[in-house]
PDB file of N, CA and C in Angstrom:
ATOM      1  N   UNK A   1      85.706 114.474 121.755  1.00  0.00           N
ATOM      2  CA  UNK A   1      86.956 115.029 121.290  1.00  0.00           C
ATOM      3  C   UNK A   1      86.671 115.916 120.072  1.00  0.00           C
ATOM      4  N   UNK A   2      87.367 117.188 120.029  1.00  0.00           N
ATOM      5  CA  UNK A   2      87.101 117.619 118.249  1.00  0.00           C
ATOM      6  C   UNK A   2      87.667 117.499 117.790  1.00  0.00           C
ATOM      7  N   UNK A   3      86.692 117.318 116.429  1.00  0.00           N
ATOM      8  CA  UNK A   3      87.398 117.089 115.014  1.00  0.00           C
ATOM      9  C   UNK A   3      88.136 117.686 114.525  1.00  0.00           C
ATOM     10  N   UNK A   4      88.626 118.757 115.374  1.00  0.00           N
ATOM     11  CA  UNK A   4      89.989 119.391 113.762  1.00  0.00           C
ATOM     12  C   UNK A   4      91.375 118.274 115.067  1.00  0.00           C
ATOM     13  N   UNK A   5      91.145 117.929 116.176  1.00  0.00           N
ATOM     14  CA  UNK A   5      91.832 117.745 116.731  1.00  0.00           C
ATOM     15  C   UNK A   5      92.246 115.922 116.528  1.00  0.00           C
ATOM     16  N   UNK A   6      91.559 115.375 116.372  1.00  0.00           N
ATOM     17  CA  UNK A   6      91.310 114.149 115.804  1.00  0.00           C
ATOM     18  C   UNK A   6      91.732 114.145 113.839  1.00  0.00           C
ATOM     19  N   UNK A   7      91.343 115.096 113.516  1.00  0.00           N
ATOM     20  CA  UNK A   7      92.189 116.093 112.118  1.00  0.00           C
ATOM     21  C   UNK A   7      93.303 115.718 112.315  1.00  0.00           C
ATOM     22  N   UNK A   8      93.746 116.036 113.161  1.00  0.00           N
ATOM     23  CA  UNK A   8      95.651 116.353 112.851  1.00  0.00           C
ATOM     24  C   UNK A   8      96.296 115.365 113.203  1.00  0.00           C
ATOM     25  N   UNK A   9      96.007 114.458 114.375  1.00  0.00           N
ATOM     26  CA  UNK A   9      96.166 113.383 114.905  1.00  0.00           C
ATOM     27  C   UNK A   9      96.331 112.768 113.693  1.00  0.00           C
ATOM     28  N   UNK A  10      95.837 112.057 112.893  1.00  0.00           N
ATOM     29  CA  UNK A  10      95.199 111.614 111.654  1.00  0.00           C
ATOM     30  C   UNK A  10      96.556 111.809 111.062  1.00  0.00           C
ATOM     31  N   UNK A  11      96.812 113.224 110.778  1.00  0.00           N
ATOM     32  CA  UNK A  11      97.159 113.774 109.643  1.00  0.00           C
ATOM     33  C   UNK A  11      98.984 113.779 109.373  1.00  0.00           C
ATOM     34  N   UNK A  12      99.062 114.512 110.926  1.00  0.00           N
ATOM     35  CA  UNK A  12     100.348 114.155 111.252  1.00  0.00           C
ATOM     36  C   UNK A  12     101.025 113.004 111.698  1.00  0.00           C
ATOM     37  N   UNK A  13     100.080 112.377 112.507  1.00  0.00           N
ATOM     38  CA  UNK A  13     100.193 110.919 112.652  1.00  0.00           C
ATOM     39  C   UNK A  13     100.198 109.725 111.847  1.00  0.00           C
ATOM     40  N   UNK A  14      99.568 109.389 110.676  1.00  0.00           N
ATOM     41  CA  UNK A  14      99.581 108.985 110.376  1.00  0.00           C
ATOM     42  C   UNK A  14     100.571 109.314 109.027  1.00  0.00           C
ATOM     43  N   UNK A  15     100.855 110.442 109.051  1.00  0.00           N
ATOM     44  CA  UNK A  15     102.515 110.935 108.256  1.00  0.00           C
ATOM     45  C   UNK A  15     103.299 110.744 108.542  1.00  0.00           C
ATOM     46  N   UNK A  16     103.734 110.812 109.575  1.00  0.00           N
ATOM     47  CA  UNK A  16     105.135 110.217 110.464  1.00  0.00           C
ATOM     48  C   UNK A  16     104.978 108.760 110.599  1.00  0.00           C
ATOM     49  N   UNK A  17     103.979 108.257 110.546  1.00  0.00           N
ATOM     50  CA  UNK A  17     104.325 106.859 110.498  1.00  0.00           C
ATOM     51  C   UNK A  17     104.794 105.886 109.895  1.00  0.00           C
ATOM     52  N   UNK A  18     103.361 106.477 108.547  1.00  0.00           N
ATOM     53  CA  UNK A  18     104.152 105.861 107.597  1.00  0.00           C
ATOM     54  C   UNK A  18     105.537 105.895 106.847  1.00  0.00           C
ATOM     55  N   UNK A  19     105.893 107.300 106.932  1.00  0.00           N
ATOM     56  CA  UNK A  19     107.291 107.798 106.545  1.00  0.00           C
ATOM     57  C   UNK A  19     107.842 106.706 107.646  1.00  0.00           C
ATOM     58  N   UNK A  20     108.550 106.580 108.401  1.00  0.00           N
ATOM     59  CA  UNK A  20     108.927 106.329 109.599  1.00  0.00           C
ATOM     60  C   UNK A  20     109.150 104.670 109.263  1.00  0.00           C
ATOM     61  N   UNK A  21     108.038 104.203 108.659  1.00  0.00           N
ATOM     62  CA  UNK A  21     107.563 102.659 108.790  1.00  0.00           C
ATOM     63  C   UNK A  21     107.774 102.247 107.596  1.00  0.00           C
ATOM     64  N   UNK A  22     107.771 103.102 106.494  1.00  0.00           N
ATOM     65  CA  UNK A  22     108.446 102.797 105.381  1.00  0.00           C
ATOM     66  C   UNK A  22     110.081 102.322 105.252  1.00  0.00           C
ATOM     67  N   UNK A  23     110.424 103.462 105.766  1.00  0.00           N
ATOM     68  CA  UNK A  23     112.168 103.685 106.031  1.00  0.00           C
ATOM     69  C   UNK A  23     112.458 102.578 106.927  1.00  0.00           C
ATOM     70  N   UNK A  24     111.612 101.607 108.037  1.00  0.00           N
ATOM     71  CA  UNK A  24     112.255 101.096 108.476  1.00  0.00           C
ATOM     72  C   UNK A  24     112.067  99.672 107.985  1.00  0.00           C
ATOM     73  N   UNK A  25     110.914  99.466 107.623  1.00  0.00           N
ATOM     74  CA  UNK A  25     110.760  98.220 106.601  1.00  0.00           C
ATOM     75  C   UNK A  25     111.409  97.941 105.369  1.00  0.00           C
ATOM     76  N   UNK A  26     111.891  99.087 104.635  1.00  0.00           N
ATOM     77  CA  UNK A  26     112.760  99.102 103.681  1.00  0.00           C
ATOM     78  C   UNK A  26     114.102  99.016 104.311  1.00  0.00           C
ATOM     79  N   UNK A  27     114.370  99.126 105.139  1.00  0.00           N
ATOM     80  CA  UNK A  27     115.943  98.716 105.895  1.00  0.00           C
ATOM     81  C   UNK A  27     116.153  97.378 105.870  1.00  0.00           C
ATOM     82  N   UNK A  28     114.899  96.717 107.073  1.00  0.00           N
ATOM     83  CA  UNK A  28     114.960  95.417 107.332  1.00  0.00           C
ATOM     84  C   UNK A  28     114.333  94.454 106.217  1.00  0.00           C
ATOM     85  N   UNK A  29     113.550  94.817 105.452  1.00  0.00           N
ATOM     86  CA  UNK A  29     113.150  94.072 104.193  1.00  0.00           C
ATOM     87  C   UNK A  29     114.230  93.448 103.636  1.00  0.00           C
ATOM     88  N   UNK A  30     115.544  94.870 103.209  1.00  0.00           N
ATOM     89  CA  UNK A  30     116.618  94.574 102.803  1.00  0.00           C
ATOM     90  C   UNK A  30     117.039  93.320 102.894  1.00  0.00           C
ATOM     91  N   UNK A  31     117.091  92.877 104.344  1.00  0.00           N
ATOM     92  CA  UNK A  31     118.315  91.955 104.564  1.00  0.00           C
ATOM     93  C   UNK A  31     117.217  90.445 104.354  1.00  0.00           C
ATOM     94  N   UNK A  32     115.370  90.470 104.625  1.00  0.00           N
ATOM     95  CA  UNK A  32     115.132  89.161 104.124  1.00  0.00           C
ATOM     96  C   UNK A  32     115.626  89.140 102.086  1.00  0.00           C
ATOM     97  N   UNK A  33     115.083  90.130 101.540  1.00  0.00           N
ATOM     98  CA  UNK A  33     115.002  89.838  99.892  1.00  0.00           C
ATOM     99  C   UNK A  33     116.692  89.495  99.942  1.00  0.00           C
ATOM    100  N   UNK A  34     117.984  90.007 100.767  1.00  0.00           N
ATOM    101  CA  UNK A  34     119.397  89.493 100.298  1.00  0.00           C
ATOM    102  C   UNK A  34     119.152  88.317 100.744  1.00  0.00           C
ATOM    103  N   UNK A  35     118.349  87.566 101.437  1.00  0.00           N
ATOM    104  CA  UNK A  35     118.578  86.531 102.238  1.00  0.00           C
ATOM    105  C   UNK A  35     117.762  85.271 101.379  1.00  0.00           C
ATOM    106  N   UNK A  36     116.881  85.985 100.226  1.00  0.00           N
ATOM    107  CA  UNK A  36     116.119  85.174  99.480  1.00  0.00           C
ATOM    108  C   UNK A  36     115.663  85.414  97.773  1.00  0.00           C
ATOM    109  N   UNK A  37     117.348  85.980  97.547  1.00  0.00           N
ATOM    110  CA  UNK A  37     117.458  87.018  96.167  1.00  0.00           C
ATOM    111  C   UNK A  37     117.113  85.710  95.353  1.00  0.00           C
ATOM    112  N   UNK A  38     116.628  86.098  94.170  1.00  0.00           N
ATOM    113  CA  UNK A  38     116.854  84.943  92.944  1.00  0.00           C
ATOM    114  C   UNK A  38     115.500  84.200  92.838  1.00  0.00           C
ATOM    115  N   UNK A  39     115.245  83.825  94.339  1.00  0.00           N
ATOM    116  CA  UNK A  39     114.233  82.868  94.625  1.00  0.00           C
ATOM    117  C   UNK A  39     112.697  83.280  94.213  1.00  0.00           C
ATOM    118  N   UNK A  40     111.803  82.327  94.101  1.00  0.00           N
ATOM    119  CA  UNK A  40     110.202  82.625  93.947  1.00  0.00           C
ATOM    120  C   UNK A  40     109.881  83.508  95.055  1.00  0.00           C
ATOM    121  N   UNK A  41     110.019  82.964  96.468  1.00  0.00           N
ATOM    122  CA  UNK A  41     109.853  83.872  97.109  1.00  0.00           C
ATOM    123  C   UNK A  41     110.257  85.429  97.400  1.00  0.00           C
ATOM    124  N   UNK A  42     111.407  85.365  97.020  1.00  0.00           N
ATOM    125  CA  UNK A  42     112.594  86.838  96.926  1.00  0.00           C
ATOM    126  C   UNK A  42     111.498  87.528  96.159  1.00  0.00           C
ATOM    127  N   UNK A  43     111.151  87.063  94.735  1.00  0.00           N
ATOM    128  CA  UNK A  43     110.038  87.823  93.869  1.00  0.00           C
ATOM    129  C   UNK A  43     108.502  88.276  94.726  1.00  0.00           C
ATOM    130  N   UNK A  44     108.228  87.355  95.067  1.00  0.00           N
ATOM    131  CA  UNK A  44     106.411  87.309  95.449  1.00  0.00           C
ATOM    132  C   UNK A  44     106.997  88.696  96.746  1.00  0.00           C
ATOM    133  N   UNK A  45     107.892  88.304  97.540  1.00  0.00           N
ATOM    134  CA  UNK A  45     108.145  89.040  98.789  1.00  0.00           C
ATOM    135  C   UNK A  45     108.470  90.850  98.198  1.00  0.00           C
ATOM    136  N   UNK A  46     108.961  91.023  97.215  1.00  0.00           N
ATOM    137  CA  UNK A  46     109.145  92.120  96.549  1.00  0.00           C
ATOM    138  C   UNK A  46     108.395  92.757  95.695  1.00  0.00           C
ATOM    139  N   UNK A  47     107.396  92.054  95.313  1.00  0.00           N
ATOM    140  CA  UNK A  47     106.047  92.496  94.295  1.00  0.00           C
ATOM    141  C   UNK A  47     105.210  92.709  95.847  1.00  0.00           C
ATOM    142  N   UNK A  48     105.146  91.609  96.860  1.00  0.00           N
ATOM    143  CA  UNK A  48     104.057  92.475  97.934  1.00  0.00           C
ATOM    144  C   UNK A  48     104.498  93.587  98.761  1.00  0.00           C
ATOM    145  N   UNK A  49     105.617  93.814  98.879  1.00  0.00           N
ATOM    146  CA  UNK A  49     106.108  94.927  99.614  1.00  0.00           C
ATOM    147  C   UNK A  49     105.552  96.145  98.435  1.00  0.00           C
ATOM    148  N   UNK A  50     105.870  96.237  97.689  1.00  0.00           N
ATOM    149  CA  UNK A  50     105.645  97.718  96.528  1.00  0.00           C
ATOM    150  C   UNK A  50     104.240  97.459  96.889  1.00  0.00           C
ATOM    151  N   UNK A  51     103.571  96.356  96.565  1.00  0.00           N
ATOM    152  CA  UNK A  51     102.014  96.955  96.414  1.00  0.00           C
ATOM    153  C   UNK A  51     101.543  97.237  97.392  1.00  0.00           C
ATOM    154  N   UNK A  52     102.321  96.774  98.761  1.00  0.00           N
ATOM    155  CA  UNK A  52     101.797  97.266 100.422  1.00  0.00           C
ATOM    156  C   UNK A  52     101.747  98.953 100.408  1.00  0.00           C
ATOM    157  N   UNK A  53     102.911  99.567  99.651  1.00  0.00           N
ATOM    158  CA  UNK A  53     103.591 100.758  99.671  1.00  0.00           C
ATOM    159  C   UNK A  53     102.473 101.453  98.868  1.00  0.00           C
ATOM    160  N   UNK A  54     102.412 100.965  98.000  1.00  0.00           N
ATOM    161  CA  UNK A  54     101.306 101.517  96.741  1.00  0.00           C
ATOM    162  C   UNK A  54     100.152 101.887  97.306  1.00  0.00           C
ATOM    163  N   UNK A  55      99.373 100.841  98.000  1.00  0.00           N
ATOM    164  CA  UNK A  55      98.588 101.057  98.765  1.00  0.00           C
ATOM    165  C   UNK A  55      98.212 102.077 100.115  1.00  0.00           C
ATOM    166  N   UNK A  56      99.066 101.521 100.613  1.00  0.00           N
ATOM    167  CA  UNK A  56      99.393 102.167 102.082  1.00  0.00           C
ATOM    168  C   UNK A  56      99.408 103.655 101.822  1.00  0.00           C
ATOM    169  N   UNK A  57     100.382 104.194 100.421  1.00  0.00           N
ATOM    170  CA  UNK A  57     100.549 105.938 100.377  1.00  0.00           C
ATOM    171  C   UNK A  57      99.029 106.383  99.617  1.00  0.00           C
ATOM    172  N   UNK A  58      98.418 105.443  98.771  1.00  0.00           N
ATOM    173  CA  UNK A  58      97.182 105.898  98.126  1.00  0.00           C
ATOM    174  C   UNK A  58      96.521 105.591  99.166  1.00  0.00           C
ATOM    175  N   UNK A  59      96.178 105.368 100.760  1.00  0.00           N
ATOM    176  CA  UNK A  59      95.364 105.613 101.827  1.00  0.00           C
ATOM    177  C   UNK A  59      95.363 106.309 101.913  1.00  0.00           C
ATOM    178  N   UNK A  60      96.843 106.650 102.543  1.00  0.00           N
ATOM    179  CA  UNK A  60      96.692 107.873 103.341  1.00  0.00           C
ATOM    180  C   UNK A  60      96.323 109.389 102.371  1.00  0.00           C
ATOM    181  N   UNK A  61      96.882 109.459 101.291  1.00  0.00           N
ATOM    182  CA  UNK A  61      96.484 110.342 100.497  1.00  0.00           C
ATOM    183  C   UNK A  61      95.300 110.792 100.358  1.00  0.00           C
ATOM    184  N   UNK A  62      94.673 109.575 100.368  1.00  0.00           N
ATOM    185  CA  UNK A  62      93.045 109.790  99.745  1.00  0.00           C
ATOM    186  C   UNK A  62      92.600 110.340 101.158  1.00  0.00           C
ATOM    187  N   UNK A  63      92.827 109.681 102.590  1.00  0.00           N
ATOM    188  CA  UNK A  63      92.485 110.402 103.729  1.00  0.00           C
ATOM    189  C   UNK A  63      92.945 111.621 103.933  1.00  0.00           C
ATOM    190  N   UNK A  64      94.043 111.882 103.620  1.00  0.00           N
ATOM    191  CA  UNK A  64      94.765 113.658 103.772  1.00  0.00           C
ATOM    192  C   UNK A  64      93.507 114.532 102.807  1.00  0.00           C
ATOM    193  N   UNK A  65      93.199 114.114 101.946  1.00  0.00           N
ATOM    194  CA  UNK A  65      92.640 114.971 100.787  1.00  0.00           C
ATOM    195  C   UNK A  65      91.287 115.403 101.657  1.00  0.00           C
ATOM    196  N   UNK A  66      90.438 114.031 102.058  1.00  0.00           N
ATOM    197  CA  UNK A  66      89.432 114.126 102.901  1.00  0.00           C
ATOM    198  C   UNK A  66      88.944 114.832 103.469  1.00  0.00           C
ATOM    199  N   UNK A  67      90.199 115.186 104.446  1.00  0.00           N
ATOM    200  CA  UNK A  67      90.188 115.200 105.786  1.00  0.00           C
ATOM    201  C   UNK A  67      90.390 117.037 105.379  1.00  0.00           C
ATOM    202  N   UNK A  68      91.860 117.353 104.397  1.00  0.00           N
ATOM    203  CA  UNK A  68      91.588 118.698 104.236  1.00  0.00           C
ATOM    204  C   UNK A  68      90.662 119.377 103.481  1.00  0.00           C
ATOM    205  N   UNK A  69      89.949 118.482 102.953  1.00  0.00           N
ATOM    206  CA  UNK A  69      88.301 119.318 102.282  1.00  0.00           C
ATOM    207  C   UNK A  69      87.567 119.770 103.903  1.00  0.00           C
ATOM    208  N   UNK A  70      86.742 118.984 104.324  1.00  0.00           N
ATOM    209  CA  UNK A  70      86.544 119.013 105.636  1.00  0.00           C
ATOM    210  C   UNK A  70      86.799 118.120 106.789  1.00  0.00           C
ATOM    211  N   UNK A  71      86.566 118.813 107.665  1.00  0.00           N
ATOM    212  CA  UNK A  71      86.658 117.879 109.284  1.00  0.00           C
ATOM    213  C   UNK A  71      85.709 116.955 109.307  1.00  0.00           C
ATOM    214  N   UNK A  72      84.721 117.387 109.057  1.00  0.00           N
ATOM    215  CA  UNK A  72      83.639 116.316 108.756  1.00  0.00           C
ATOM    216  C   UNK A  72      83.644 115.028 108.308  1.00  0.00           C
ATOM    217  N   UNK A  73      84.744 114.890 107.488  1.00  0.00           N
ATOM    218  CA  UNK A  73      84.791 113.561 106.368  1.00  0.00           C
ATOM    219  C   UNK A  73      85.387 112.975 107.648  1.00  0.00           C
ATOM    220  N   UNK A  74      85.732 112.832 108.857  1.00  0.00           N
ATOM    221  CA  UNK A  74      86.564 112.349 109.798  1.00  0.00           C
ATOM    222  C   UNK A  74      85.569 111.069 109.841  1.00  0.00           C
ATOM    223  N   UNK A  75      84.125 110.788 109.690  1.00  0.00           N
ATOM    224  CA  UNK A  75      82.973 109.664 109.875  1.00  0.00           C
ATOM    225  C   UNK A  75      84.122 108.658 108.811  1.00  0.00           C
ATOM    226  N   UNK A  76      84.105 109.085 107.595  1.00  0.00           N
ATOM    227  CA  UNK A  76      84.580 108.562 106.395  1.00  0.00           C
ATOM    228  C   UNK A  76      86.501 107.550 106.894  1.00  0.00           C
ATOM    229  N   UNK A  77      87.171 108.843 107.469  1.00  0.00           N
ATOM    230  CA  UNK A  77      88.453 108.689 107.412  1.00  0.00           C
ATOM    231  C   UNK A  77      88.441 107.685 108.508  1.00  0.00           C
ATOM    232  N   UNK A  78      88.103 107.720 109.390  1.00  0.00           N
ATOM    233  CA  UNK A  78      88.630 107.167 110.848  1.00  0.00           C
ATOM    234  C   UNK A  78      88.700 105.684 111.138  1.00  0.00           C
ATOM    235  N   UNK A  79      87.508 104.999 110.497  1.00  0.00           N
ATOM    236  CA  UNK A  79      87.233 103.809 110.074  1.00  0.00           C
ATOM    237  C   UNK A  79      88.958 103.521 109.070  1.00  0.00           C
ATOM    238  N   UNK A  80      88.861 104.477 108.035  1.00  0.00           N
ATOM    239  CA  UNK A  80      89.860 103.542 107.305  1.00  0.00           C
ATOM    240  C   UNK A  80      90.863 103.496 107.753  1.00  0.00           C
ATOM    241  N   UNK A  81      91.718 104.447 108.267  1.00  0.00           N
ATOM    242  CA  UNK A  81      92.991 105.028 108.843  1.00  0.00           C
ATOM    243  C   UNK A  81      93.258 103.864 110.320  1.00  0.00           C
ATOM    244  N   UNK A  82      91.791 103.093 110.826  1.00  0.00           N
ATOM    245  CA  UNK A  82      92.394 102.412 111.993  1.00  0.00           C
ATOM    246  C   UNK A  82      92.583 101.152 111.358  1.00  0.00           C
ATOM    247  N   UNK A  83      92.097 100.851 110.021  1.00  0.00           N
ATOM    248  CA  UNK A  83      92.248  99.353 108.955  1.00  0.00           C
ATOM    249  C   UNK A  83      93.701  99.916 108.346  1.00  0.00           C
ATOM    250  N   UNK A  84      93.831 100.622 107.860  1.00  0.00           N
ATOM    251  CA  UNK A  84      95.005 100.773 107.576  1.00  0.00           C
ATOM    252  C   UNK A  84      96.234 100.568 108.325  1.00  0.00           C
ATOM    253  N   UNK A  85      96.088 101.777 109.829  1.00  0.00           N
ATOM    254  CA  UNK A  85      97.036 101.265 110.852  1.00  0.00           C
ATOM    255  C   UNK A  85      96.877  99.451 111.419  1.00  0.00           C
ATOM    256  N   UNK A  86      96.313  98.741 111.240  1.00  0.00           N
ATOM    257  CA  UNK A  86      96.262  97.523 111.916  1.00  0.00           C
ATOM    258  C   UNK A  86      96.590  97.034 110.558  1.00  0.00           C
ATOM    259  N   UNK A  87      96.481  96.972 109.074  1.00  0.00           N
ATOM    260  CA  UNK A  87      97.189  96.476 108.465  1.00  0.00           C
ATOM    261  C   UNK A  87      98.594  96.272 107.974  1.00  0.00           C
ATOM    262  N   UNK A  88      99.094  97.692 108.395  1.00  0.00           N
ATOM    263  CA  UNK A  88     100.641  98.332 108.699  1.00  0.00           C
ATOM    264  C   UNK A  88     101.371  97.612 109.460  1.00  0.00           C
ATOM    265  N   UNK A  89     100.479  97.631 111.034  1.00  0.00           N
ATOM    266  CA  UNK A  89     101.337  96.994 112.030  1.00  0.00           C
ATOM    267  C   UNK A  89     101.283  94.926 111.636  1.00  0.00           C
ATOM    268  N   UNK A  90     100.630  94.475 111.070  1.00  0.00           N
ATOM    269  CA  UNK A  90     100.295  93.526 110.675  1.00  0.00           C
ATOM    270  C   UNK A  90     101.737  92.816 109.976  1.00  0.00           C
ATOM    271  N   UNK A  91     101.532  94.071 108.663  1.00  0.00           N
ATOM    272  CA  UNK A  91     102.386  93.227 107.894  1.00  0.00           C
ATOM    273  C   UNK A  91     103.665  93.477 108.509  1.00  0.00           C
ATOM    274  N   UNK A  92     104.305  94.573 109.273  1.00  0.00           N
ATOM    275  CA  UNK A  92     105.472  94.939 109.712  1.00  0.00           C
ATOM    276  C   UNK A  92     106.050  93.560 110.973  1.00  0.00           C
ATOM    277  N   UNK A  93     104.848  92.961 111.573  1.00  0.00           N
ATOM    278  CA  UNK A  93     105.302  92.074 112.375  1.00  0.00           C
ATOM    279  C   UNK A  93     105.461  90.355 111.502  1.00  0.00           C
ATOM    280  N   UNK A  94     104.720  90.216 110.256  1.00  0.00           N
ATOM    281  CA  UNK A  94     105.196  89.268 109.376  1.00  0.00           C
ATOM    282  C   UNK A  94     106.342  89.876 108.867  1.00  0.00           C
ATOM    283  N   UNK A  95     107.240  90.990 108.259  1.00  0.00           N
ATOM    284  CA  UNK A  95     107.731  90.907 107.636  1.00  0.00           C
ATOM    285  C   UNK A  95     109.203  90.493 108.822  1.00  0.00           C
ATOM    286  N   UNK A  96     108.917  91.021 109.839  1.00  0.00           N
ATOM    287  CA  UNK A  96     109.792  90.750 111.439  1.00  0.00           C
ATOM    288  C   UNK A  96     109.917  89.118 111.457  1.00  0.00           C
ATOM    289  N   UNK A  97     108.876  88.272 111.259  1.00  0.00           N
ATOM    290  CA  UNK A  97     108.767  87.179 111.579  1.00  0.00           C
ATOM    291  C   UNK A  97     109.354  86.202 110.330  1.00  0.00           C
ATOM    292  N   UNK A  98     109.249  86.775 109.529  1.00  0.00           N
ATOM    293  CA  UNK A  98     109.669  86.212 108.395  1.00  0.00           C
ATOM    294  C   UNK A  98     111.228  86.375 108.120  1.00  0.00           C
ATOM    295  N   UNK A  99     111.805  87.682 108.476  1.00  0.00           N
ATOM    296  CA  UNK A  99     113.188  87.728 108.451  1.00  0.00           C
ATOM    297  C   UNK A  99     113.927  87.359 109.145  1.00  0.00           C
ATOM    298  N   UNK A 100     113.756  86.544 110.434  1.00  0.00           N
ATOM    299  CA  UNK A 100     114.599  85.902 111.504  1.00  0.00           C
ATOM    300  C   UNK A 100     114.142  84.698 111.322  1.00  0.00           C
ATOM    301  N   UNK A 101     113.377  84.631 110.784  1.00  0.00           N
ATOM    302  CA  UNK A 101     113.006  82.460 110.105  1.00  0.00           C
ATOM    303  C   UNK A 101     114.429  82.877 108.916  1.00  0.00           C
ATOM    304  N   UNK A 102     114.141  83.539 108.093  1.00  0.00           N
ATOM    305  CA  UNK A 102     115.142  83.502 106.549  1.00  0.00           C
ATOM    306  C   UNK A 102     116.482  83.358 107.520  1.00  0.00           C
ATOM    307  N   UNK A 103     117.181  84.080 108.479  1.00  0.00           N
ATOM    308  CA  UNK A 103     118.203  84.445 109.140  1.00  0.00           C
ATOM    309  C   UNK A 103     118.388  82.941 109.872  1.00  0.00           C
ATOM    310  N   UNK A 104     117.800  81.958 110.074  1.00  0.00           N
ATOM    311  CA  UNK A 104     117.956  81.178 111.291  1.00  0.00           C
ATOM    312  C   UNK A 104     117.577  80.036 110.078  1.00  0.00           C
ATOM    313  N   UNK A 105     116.996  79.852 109.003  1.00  0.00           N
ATOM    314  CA  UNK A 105     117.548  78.903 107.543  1.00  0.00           C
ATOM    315  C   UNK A 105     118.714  79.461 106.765  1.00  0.00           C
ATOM    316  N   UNK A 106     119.302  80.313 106.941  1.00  0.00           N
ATOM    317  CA  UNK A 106     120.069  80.655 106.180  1.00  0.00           C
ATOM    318  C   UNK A 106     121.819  80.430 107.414  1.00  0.00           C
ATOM    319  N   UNK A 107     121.289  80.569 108.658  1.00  0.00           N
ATOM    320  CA  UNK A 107     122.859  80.104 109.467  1.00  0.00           C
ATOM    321  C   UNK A 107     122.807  78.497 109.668  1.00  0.00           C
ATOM    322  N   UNK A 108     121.725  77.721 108.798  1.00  0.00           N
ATOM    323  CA  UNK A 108     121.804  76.345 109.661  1.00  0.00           C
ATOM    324  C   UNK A 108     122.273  75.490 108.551  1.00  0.00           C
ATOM    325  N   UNK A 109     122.632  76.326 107.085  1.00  0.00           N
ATOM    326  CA  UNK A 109     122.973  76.227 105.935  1.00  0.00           C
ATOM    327  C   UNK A 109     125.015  75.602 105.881  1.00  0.00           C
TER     328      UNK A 109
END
């Protein structure tokens, strides 16, 4: 496959996603932190979401930068960008799993 093409894939792809995956985790996040405001957890659950975010945009950044110096750095990027995407989809299915446990202690209340 070439690299400017695997480039953009990358580039745009992994832009829309995270945009995309931000906006929708910050939707549904919403309703666990209302569902566990006040609490230790409400806190810990809201300090790891920012630093997921923190993280997650200083990836991709550092890969955009990479990637637009040269195509080449793609050895460098590709590795991280598929740890990144599997850490994304990771936490997005705990944060799924975690908000219909809060939802299903919170109706048995």
């Amino acid at each position: 496959m070439d690299l400017t093409l695997i480039k953009n894939i990358i580039l745009w792809g992994g832009w829309i996603f995270i945009v995309g995956g931000t906006i929708y985790i910050l939707l549904r996040g919403k309703e666990v932190l209302r569902l566990v405001k006040g609490s230790i957890i409400g806190r810990l659950a809201m300090g790891l979401m920012i630093g997921f975010f923190v993280e997650s945009y200083s990836t991709l950044f550092l890969c955009s930068a990479l990637l637009i110096l040269s195509a080449n750095n793609i050895n460098i990027v590709l590795p991280l960008f598929v740890i990144w995407l599997a850490t994304f989809i990771y936490c997005w299915r705990v944060m799924r799993r975690t908000r219909i446990e809060a939802e299903e202690i919170s109706h048995k209340r």
